[in-house]
PDB file of N, CA and C in Angstrom:
ATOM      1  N   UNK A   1     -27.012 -27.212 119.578  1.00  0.00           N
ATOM      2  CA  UNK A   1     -26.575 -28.577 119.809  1.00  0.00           C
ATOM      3  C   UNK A   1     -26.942 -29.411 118.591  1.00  0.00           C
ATOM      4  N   UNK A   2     -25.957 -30.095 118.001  1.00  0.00           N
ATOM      5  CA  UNK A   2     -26.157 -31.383 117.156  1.00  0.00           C
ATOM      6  C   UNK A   2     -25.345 -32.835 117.148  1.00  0.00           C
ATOM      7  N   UNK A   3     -26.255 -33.347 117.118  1.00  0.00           N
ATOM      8  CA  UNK A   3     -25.973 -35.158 116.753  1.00  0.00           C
ATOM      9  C   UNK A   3     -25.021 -35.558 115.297  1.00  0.00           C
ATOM     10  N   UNK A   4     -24.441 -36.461 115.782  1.00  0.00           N
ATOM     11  CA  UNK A   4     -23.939 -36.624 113.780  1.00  0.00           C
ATOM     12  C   UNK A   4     -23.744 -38.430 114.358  1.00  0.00           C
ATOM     13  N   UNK A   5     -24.026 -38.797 113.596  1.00  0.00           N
ATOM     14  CA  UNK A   5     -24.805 -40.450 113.559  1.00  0.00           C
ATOM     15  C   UNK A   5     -23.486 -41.144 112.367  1.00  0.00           C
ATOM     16  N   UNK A   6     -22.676 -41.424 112.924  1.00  0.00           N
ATOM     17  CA  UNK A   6     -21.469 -42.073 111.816  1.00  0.00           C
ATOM     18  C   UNK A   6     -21.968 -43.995 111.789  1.00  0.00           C
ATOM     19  N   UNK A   7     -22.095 -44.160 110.291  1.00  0.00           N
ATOM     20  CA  UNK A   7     -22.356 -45.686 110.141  1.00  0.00           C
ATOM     21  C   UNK A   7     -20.897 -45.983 109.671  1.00  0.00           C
ATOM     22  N   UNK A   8     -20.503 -46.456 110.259  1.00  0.00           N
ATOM     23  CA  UNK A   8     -18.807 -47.285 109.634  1.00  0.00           C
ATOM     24  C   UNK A   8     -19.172 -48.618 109.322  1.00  0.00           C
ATOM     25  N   UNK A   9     -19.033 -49.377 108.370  1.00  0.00           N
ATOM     26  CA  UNK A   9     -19.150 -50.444 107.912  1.00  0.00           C
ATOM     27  C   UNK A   9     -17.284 -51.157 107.515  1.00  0.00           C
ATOM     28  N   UNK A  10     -17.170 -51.713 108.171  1.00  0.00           N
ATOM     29  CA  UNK A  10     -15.505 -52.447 107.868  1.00  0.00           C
ATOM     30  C   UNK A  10     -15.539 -53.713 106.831  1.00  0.00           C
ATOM     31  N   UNK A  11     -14.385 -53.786 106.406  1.00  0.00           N
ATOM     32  CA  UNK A  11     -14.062 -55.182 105.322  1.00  0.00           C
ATOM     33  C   UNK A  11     -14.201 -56.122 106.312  1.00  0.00           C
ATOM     34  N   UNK A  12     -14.471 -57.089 105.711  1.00  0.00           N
ATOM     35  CA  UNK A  12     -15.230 -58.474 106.965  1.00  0.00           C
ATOM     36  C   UNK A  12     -13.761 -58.782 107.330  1.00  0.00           C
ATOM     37  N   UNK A  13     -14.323 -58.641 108.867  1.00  0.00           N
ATOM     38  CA  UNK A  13     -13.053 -59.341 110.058  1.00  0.00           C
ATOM     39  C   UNK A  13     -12.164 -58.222 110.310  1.00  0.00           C
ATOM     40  N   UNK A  14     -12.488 -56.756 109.836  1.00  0.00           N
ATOM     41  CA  UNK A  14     -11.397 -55.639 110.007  1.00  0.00           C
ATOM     42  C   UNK A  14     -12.067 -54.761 110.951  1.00  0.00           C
ATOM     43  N   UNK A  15     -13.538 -55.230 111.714  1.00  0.00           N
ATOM     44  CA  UNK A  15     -14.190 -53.891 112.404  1.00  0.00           C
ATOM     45  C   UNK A  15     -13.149 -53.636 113.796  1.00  0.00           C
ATOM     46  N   UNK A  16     -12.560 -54.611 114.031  1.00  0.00           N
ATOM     47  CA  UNK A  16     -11.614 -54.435 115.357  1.00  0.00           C
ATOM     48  C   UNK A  16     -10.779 -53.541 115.197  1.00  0.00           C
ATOM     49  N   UNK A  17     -10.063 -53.199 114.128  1.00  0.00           N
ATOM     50  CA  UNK A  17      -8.723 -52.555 113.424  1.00  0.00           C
ATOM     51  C   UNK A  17      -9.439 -51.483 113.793  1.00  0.00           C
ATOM     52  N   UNK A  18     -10.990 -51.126 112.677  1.00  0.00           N
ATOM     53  CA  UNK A  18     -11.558 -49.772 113.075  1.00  0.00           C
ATOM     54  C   UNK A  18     -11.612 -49.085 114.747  1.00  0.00           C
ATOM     55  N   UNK A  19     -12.226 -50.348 115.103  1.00  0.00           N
ATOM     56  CA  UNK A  19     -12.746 -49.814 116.794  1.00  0.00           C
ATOM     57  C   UNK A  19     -11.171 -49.301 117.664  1.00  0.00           C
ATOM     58  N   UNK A  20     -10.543 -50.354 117.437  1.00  0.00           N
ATOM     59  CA  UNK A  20      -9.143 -49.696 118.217  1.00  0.00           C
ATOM     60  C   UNK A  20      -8.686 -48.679 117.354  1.00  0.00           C
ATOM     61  N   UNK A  21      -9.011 -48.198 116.170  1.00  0.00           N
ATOM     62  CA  UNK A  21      -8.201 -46.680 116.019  1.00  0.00           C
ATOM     63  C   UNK A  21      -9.318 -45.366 115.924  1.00  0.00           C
ATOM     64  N   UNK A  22     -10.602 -46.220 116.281  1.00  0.00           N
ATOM     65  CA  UNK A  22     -11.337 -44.601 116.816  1.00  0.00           C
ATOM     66  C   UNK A  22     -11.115 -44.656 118.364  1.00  0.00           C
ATOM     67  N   UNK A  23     -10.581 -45.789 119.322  1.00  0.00           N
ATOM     68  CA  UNK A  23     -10.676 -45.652 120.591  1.00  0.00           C
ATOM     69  C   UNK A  23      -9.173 -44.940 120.962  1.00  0.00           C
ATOM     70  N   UNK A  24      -8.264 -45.079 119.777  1.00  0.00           N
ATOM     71  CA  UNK A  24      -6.853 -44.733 119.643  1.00  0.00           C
ATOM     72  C   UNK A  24      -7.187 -42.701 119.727  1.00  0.00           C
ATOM     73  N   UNK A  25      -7.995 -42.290 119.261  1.00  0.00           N
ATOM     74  CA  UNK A  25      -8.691 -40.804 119.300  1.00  0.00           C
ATOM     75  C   UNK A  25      -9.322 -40.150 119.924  1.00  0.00           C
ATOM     76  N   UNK A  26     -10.083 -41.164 120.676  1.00  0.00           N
ATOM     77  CA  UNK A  26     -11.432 -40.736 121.289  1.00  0.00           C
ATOM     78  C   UNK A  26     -11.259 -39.609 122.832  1.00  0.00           C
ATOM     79  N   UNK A  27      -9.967 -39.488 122.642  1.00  0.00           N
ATOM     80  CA  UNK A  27      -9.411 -38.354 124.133  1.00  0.00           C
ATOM     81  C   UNK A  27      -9.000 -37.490 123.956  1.00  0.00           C
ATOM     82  N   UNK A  28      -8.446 -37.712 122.278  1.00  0.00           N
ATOM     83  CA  UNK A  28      -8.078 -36.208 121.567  1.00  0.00           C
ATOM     84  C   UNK A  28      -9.496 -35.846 121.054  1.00  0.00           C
ATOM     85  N   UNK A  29     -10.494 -36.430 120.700  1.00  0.00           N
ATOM     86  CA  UNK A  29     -11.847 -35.866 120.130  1.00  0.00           C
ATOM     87  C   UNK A  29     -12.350 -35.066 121.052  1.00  0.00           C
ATOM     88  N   UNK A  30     -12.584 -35.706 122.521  1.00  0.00           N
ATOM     89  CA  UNK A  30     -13.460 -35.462 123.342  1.00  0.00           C
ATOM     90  C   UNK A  30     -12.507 -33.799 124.252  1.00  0.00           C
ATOM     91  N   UNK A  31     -11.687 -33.538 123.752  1.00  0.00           N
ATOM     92  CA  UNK A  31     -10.728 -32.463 124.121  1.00  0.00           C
ATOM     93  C   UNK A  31     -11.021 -31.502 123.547  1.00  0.00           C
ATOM     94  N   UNK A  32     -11.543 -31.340 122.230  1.00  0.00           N
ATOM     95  CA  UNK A  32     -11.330 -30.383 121.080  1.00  0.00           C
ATOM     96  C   UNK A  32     -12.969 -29.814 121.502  1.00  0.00           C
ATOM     97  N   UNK A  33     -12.793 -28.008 121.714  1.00  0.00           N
ATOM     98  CA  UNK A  33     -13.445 -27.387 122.201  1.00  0.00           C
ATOM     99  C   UNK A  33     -15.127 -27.805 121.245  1.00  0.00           C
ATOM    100  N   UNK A  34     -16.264 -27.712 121.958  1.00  0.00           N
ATOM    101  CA  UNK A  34     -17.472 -28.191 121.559  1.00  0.00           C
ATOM    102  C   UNK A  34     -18.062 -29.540 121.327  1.00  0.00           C
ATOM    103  N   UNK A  35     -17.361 -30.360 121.780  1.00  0.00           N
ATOM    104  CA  UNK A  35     -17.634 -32.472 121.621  1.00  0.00           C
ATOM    105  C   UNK A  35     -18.337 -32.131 123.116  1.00  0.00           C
ATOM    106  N   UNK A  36     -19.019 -32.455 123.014  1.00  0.00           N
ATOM    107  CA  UNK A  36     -19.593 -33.283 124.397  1.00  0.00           C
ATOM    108  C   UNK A  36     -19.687 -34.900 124.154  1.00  0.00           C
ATOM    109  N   UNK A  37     -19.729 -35.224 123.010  1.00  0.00           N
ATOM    110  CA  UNK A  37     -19.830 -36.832 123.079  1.00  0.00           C
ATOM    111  C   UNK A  37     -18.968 -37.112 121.656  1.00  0.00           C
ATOM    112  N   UNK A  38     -18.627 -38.483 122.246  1.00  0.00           N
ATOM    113  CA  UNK A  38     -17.483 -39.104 120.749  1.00  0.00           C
ATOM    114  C   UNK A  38     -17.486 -40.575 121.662  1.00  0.00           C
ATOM    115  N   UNK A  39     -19.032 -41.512 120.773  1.00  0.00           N
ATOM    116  CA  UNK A  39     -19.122 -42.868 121.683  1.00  0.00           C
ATOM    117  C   UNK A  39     -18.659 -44.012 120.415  1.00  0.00           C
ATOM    118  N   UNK A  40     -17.981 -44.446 119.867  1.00  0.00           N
ATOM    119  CA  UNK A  40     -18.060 -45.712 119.171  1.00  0.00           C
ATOM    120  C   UNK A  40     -18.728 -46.810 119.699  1.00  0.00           C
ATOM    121  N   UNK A  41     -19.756 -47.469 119.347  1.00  0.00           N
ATOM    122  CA  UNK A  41     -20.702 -48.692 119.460  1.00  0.00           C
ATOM    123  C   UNK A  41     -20.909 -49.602 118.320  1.00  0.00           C
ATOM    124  N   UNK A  42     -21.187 -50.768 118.936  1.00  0.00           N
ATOM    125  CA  UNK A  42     -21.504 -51.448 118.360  1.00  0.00           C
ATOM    126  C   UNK A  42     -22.975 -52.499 118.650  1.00  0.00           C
ATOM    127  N   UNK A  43     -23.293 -53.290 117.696  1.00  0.00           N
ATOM    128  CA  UNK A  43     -24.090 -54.024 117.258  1.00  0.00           C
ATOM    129  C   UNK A  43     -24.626 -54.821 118.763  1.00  0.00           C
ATOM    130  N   UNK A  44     -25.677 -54.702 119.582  1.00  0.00           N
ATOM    131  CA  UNK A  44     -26.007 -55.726 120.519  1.00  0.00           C
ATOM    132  C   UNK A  44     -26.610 -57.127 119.616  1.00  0.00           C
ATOM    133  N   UNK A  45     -26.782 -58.276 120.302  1.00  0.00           N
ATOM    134  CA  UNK A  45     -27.241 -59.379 119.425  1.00  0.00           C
ATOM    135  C   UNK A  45     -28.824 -58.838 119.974  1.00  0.00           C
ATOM    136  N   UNK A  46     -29.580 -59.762 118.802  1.00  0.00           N
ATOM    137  CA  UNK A  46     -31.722 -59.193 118.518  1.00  0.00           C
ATOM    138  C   UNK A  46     -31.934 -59.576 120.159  1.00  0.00           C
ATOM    139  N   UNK A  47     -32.173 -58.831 120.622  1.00  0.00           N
ATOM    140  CA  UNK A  47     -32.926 -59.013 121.927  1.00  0.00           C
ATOM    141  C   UNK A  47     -34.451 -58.542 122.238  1.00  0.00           C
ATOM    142  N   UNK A  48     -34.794 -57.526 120.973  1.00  0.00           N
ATOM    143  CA  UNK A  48     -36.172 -56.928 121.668  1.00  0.00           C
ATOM    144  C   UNK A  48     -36.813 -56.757 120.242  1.00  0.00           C
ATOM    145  N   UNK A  49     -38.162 -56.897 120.492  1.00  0.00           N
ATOM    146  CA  UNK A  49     -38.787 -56.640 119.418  1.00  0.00           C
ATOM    147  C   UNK A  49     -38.468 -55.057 118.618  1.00  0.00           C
ATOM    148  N   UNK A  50     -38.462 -55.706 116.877  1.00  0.00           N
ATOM    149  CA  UNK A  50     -38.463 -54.965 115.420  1.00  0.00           C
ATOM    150  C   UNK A  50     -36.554 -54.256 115.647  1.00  0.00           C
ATOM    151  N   UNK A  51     -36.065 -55.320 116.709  1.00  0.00           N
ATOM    152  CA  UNK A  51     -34.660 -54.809 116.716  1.00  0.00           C
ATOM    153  C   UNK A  51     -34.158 -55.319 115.583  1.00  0.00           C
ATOM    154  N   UNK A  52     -33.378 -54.202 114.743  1.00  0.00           N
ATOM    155  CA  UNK A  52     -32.872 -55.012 113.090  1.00  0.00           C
ATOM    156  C   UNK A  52     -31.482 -55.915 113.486  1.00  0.00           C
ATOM    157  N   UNK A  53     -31.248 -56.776 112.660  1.00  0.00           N
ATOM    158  CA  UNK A  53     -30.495 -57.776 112.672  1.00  0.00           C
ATOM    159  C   UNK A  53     -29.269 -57.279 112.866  1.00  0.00           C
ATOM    160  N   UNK A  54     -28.144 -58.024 113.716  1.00  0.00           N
ATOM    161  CA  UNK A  54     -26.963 -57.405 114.443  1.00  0.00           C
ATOM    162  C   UNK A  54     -26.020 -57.427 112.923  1.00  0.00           C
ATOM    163  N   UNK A  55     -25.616 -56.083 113.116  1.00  0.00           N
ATOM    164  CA  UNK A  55     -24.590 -56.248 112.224  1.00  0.00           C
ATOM    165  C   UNK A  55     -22.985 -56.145 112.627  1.00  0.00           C
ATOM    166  N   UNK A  56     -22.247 -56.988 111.872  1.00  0.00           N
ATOM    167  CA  UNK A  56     -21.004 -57.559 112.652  1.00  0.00           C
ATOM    168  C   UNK A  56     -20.201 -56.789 112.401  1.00  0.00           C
ATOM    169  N   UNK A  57     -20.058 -56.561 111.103  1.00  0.00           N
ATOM    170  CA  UNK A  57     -18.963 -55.481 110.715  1.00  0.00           C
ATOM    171  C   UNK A  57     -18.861 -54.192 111.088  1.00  0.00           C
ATOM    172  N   UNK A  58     -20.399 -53.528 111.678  1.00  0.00           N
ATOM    173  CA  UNK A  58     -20.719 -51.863 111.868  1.00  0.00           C
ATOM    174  C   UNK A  58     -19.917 -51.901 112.929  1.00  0.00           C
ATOM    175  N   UNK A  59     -19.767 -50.073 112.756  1.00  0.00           N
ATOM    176  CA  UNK A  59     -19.509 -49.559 113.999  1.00  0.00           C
ATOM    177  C   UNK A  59     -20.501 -48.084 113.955  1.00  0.00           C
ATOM    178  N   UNK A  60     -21.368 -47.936 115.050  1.00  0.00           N
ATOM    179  CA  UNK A  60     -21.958 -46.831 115.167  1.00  0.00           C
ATOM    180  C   UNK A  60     -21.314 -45.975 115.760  1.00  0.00           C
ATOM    181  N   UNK A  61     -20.804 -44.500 115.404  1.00  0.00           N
ATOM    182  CA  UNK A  61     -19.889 -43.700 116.725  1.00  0.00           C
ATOM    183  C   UNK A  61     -21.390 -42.159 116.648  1.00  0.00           C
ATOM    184  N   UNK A  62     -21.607 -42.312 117.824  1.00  0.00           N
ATOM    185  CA  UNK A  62     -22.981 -41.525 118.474  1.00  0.00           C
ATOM    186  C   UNK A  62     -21.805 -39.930 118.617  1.00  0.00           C
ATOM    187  N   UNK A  63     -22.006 -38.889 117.882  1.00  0.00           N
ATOM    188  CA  UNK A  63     -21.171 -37.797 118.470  1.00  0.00           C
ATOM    189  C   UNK A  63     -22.389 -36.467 119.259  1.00  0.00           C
ATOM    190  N   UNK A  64     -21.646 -35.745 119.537  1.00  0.00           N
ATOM    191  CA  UNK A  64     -22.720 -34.580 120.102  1.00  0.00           C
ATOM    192  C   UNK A  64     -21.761 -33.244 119.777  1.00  0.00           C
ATOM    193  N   UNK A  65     -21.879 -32.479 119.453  1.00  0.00           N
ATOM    194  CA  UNK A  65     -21.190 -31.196 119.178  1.00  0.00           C
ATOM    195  C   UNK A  65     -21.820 -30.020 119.452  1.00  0.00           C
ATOM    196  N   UNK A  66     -21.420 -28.713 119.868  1.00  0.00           N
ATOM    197  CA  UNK A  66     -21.930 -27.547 120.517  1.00  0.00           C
ATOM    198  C   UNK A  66     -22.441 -26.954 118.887  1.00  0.00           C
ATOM    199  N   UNK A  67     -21.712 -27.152 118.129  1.00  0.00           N
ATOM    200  CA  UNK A  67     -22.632 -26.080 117.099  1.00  0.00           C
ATOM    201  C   UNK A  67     -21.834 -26.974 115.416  1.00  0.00           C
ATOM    202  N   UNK A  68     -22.548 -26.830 114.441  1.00  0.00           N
ATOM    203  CA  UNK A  68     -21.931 -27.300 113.167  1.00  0.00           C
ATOM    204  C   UNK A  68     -20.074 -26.589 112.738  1.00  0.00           C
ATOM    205  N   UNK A  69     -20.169 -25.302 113.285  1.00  0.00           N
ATOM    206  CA  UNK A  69     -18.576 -24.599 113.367  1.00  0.00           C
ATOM    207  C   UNK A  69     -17.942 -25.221 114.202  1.00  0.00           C
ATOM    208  N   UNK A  70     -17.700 -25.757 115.709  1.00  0.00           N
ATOM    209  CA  UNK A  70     -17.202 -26.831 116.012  1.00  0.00           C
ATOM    210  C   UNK A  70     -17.235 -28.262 115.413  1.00  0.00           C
ATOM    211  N   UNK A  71     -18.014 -28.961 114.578  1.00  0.00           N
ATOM    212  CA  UNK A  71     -17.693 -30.206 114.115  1.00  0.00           C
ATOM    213  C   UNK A  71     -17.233 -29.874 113.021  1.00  0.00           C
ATOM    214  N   UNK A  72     -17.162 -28.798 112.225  1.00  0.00           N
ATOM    215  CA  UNK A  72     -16.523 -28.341 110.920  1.00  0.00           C
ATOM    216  C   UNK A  72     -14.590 -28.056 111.589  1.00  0.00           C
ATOM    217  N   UNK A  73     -14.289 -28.001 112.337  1.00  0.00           N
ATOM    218  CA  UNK A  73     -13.508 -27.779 112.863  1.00  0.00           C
ATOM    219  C   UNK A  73     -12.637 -28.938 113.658  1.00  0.00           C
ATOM    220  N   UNK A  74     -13.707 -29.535 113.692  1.00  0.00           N
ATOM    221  CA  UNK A  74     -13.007 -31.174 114.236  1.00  0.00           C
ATOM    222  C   UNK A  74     -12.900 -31.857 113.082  1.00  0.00           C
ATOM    223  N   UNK A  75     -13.509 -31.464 111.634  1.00  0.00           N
ATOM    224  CA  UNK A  75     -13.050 -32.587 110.294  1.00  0.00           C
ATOM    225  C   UNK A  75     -11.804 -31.758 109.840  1.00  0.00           C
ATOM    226  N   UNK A  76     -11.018 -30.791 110.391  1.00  0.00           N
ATOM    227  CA  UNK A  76      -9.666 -30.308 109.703  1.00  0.00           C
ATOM    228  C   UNK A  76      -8.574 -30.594 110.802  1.00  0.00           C
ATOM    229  N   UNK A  77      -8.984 -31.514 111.628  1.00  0.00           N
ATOM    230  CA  UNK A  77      -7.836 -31.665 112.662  1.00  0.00           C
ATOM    231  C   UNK A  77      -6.778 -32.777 112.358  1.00  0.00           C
ATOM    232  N   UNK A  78      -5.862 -32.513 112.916  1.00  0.00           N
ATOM    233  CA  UNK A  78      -4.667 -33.433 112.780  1.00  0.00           C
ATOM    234  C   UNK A  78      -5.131 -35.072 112.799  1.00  0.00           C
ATOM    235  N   UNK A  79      -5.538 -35.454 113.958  1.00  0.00           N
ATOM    236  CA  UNK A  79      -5.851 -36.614 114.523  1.00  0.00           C
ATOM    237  C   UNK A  79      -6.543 -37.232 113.706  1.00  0.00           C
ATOM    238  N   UNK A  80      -7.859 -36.410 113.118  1.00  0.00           N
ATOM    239  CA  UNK A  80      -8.596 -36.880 112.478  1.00  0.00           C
ATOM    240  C   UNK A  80      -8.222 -37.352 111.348  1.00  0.00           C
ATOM    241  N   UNK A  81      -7.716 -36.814 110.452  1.00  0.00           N
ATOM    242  CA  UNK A  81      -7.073 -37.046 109.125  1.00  0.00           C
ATOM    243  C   UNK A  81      -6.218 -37.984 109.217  1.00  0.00           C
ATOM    244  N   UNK A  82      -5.217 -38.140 110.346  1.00  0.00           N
ATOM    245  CA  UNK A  82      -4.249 -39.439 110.400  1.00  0.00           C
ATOM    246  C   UNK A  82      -5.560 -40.492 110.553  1.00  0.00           C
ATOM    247  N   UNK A  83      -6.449 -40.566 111.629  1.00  0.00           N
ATOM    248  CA  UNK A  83      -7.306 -41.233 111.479  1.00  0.00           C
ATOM    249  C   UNK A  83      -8.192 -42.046 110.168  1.00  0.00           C
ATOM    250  N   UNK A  84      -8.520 -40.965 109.430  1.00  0.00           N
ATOM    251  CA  UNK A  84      -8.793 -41.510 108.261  1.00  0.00           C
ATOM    252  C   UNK A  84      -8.269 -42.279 106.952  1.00  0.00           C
ATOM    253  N   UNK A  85      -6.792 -41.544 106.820  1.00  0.00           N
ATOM    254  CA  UNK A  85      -6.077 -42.681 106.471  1.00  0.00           C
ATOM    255  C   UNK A  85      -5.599 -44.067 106.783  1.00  0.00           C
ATOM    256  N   UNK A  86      -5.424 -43.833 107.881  1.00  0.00           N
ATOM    257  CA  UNK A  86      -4.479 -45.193 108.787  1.00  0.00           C
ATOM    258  C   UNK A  86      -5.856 -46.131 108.379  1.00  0.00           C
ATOM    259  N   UNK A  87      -7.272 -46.162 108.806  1.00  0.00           N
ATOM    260  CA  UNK A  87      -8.143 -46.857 108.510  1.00  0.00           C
ATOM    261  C   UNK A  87      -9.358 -46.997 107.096  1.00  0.00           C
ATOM    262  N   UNK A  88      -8.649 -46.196 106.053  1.00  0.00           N
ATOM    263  CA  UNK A  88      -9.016 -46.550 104.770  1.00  0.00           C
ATOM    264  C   UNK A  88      -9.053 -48.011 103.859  1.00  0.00           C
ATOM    265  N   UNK A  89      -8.007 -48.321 104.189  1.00  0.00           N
ATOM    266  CA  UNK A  89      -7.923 -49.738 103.907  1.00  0.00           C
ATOM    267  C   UNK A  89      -8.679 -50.569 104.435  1.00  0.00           C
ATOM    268  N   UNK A  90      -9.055 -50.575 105.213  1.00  0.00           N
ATOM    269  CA  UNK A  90     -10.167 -51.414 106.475  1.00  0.00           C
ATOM    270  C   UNK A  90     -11.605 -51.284 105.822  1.00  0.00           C
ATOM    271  N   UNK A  91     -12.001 -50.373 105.199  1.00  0.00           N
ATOM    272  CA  UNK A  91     -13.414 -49.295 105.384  1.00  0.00           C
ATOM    273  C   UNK A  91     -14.177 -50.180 104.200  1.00  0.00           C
ATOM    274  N   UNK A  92     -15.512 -50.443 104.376  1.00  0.00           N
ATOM    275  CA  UNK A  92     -16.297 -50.983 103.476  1.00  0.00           C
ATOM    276  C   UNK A  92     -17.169 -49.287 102.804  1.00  0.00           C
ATOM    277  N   UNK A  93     -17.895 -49.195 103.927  1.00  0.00           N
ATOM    278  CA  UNK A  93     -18.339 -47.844 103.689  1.00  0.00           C
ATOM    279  C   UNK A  93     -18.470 -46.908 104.956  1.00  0.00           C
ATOM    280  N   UNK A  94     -18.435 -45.638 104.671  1.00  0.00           N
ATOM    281  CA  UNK A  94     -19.057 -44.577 105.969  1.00  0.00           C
ATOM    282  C   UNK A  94     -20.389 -44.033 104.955  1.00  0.00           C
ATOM    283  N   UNK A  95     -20.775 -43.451 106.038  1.00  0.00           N
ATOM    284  CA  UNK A  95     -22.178 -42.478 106.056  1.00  0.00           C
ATOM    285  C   UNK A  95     -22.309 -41.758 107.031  1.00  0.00           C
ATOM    286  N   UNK A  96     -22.563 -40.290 106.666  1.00  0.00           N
ATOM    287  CA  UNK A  96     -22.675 -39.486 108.161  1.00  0.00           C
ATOM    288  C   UNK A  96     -24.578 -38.866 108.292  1.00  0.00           C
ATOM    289  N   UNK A  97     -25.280 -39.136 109.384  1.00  0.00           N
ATOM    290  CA  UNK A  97     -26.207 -38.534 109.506  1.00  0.00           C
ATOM    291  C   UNK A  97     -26.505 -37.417 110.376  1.00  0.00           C
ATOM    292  N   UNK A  98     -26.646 -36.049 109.897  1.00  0.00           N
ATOM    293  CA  UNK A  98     -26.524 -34.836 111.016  1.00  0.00           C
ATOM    294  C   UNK A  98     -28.134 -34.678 111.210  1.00  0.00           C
ATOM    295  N   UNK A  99     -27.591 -34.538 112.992  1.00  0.00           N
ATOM    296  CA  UNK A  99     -29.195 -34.805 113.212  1.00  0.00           C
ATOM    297  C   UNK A  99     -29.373 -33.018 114.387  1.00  0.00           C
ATOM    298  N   UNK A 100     -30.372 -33.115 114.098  1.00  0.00           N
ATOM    299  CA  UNK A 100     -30.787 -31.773 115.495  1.00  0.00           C
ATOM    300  C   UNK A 100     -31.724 -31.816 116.154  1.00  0.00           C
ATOM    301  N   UNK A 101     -32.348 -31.127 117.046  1.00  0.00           N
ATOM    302  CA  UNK A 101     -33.424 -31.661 118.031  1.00  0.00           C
ATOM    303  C   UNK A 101     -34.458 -31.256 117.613  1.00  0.00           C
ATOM    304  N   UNK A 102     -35.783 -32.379 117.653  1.00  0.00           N
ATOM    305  CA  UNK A 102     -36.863 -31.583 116.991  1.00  0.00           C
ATOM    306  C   UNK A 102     -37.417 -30.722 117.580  1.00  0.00           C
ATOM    307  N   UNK A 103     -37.239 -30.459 119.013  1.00  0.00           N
ATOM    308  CA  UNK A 103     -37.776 -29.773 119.846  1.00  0.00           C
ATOM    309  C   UNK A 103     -37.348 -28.616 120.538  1.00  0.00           C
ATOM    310  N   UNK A 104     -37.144 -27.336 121.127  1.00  0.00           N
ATOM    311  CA  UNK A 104     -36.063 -26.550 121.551  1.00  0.00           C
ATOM    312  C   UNK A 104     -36.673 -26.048 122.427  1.00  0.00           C
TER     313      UNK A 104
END
């Protein structure tokens, strides 16, 4: 099992464009054998202590995948790639963080 931690950062006033075209995916993601999770989130306003400052433009998408050969397999898919184009123009920056459990 692994985590992959996507930071999407949008051109100011374009994070909506983003959010509706990962929510435009998110049924073909969650289809493709090994996703257990494909969440796009965003920013709550500071509510609790050493919470960092809301950011407006992010979009966090929380994924979960059965093994790195399934998420290697979900970055050559159709959807995805239309995905990435259609919202290039929008994009300030991405960053992907692959995460695994420290514990087993």
């Amino acid at each position: 099992m692994l985590h992959l931690v996507a930071t999407i950062t949008a051109k100011p006033g374009q994070r909506q464009q983003v959010l509706d075209a990962l929510l435009d995916i998110r049924d073909d993601v969650l289809a493709e054998a090994g996703c257990y999770q494909y969440l796009p989130t965003i920013d709550m306003a500071d509510t609790v202590a050493r919470q960092a400052a809301q950011r407006m433009d992010t979009i966090t998408l929380l994924e979960q995948w059965e093994s790195l050969d399934h998420l290697e397999e979900h970055f050559q898919t159709a959807h995805l790639k239309a995905f990435q184009q259609t919202v290039e123009p929008w994009l300030e920056s991405v960053s992907l963080q692959l995460l695994q459990p420290a514990v087993v």
